[in-house]
Protein backbone atom coordinates (compact mmCIF):
# COMPACT_ATOMS: atom_id res chain seq x y z
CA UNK A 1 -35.06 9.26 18.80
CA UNK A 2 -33.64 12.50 20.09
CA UNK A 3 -34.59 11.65 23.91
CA UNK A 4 -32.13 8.52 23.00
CA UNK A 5 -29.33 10.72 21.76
CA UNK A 6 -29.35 12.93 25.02
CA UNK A 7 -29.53 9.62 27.53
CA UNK A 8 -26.56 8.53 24.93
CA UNK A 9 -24.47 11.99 24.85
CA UNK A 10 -25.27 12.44 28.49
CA UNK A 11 -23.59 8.55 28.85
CA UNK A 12 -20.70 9.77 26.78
CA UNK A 13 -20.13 13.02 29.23
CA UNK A 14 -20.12 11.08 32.19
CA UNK A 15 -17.51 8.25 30.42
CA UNK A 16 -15.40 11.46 29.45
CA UNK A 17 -15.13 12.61 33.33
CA UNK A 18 -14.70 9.82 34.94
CA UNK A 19 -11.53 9.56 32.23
CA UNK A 20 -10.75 12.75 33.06
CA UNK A 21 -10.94 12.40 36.93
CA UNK A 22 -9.10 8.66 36.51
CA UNK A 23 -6.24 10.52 34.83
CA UNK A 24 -5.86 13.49 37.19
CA UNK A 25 -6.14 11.02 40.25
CA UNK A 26 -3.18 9.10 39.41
CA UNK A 27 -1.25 12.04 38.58
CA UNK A 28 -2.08 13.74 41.90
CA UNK A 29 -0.86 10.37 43.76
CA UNK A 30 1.87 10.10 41.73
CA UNK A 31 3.07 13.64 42.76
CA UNK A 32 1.76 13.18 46.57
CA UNK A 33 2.78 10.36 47.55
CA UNK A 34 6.56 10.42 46.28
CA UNK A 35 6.52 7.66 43.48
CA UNK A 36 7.41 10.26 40.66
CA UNK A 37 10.80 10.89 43.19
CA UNK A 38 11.41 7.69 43.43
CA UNK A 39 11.29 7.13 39.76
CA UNK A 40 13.88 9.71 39.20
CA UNK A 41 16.36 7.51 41.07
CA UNK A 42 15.13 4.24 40.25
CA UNK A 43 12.87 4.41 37.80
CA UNK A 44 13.17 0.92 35.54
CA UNK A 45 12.46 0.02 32.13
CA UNK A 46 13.90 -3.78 31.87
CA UNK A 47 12.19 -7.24 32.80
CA UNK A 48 12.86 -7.76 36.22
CA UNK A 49 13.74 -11.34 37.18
CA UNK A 50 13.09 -12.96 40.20
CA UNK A 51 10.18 -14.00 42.75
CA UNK A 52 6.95 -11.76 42.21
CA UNK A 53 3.82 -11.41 44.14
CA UNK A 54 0.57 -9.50 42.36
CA UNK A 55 -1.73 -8.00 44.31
CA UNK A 56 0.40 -6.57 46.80
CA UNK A 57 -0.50 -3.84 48.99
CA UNK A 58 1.80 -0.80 50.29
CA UNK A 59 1.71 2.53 51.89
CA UNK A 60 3.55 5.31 49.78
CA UNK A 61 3.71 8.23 52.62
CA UNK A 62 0.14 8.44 52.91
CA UNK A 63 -1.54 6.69 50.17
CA UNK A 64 -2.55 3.52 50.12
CA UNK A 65 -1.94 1.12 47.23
CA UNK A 66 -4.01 -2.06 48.05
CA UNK A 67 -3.52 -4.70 45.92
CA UNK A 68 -2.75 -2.72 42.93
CA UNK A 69 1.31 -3.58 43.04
CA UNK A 70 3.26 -6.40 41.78
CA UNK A 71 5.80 -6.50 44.46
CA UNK A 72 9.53 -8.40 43.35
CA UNK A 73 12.67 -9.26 45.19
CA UNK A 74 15.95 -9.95 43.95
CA UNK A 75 20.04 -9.73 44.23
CA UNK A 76 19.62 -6.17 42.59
CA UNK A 77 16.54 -5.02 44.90
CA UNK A 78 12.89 -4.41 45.49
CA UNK A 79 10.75 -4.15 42.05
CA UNK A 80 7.86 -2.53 42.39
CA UNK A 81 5.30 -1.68 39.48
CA UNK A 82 1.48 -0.47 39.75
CA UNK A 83 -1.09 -3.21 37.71
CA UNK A 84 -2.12 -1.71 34.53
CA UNK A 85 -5.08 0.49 35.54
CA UNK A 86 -3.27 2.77 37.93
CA UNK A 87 -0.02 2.53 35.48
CA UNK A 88 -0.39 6.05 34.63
CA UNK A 89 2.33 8.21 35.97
CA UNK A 90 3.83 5.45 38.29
CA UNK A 91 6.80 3.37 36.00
CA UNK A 92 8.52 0.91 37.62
CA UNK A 93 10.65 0.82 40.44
CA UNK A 94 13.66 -0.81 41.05
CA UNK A 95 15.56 0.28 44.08
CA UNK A 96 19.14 -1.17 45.28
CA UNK A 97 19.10 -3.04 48.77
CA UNK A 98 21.77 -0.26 48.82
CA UNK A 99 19.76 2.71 48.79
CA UNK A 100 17.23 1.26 51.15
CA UNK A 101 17.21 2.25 55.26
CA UNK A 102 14.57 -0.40 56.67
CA UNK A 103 13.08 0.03 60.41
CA UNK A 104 10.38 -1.99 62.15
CA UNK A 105 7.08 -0.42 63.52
CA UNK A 106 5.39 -1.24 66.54
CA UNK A 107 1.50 -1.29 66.69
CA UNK A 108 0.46 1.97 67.63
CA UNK A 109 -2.94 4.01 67.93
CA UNK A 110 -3.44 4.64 64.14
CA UNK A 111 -1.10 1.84 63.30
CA UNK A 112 -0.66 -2.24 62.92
CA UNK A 113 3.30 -3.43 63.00
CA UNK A 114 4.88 -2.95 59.53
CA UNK A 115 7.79 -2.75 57.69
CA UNK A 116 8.91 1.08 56.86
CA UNK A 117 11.52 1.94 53.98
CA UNK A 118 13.11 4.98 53.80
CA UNK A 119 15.58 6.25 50.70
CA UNK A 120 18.29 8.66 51.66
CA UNK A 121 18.50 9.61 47.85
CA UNK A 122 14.84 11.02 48.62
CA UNK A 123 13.74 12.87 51.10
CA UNK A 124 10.31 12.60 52.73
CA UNK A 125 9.95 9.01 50.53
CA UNK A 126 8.43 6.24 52.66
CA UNK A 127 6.95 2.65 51.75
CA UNK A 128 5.39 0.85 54.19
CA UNK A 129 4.78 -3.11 53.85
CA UNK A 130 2.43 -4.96 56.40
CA UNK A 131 1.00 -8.52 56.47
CA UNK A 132 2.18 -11.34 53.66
CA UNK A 133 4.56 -8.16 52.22
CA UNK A 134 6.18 -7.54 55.14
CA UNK A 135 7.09 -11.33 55.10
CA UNK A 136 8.72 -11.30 51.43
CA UNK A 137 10.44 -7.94 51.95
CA UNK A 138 11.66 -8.49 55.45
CA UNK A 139 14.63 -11.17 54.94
CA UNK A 140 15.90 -9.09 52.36
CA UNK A 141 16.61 -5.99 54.83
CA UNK A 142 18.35 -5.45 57.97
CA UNK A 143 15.15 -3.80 60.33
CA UNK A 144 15.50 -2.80 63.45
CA UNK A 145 12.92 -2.36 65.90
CA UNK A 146 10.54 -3.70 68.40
CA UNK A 147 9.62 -6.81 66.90
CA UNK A 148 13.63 -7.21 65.99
C-alpha cells in the first residue's frame, strides 16, 4: 500500500510541474513575444463579430503560434485570441486596420513569403501570417512588396 502512495504522490509531483512549467511558459511568451504590448493598446473584452477561422497559425516576433489562434476580420479590424489552453496571459486582440502598417515578404533563406504586420503604437511588435492566413488577412490591408 505505501509503494502505491509514492507511485501516486510521485504522479501528483510531476502533474504539479508540468502546471507549473505550463503557466510560466505562457507567461514568458506572453512577455517575449510582444502580445502583453499589444494588449495594452488593443486588448478586447467584447464578442467580436464577423468571419472567424480556428486553428490559425501566426508568428508573434519570434514565436510561433501554430494553430492555437482564432484569427477574425472585420470593419473594426483583425481579432485575434489564443484557444483556451494557451489563454493564459494572452486576452484578446482587436487591432484597428488603422493602427496596422502591412508589408509583403519575399521567400528568403530562413523564410517562405508571408504577410508581416507592424503597429506603430508598439515598437518591436510583429505578426506574421503565411499560407490560408495570409489569404484572409491580405484583402483587408494595403501590402507592399515583391509579390505586390
Amino acid at each position: 500500500m505505501q509503494g502505491t502512495l509514492s507511485i501516486l504522490q510521485g504522479g501528483l509531483l510531476l502533474l504539479g510541474l508540468f502546471a507549473v512549467m505550463w503557466v510560466v511558459s505562457l507567461w514568458f511568451a506572453s512577455r517575449v513575444g510582444g502580445w502583453r504590448r499589444l494588449a495594452e493598446l488593443f486588448g478586447f473584452s467584447g464578442l467580436f463579430v464577423g468571419p472567424m477561422t480556428r486553428s490559425a497559425s501566426a508568428r508573434i516576433r519570434f514565436l510561433v503560434y501554430r494553430r492555437t489562434l482564432r484569427l477574425g476580420v472585420s470593419e473594426q479590424g483583425l481579432f485575434l485570441a489564443p484557444k483556451w489552453s494557451v489563454r493564459l496571459f494572452h486576452p484578446p486582440l482587436l487591432i484597428p486596420w488603422s493602427q496596422i502598417e502591412a508589408e509583403m515578404r519575399g521567400r528568403g533563406i530562413w523564410a517562405w513569403n508571408g504577410l508581416r504586420l507592424t503597429f506603430p503604437a508598439v515598437p518591436n511588435a510583429a505578426i506574421t501570417f503565411y499560407a490560408r492566413e495570409l489569404d484572409i488577412v491580405l484583402p483587408h490591408v494595403g501590402a507592399e512588396g515583391p509579390d505586390r
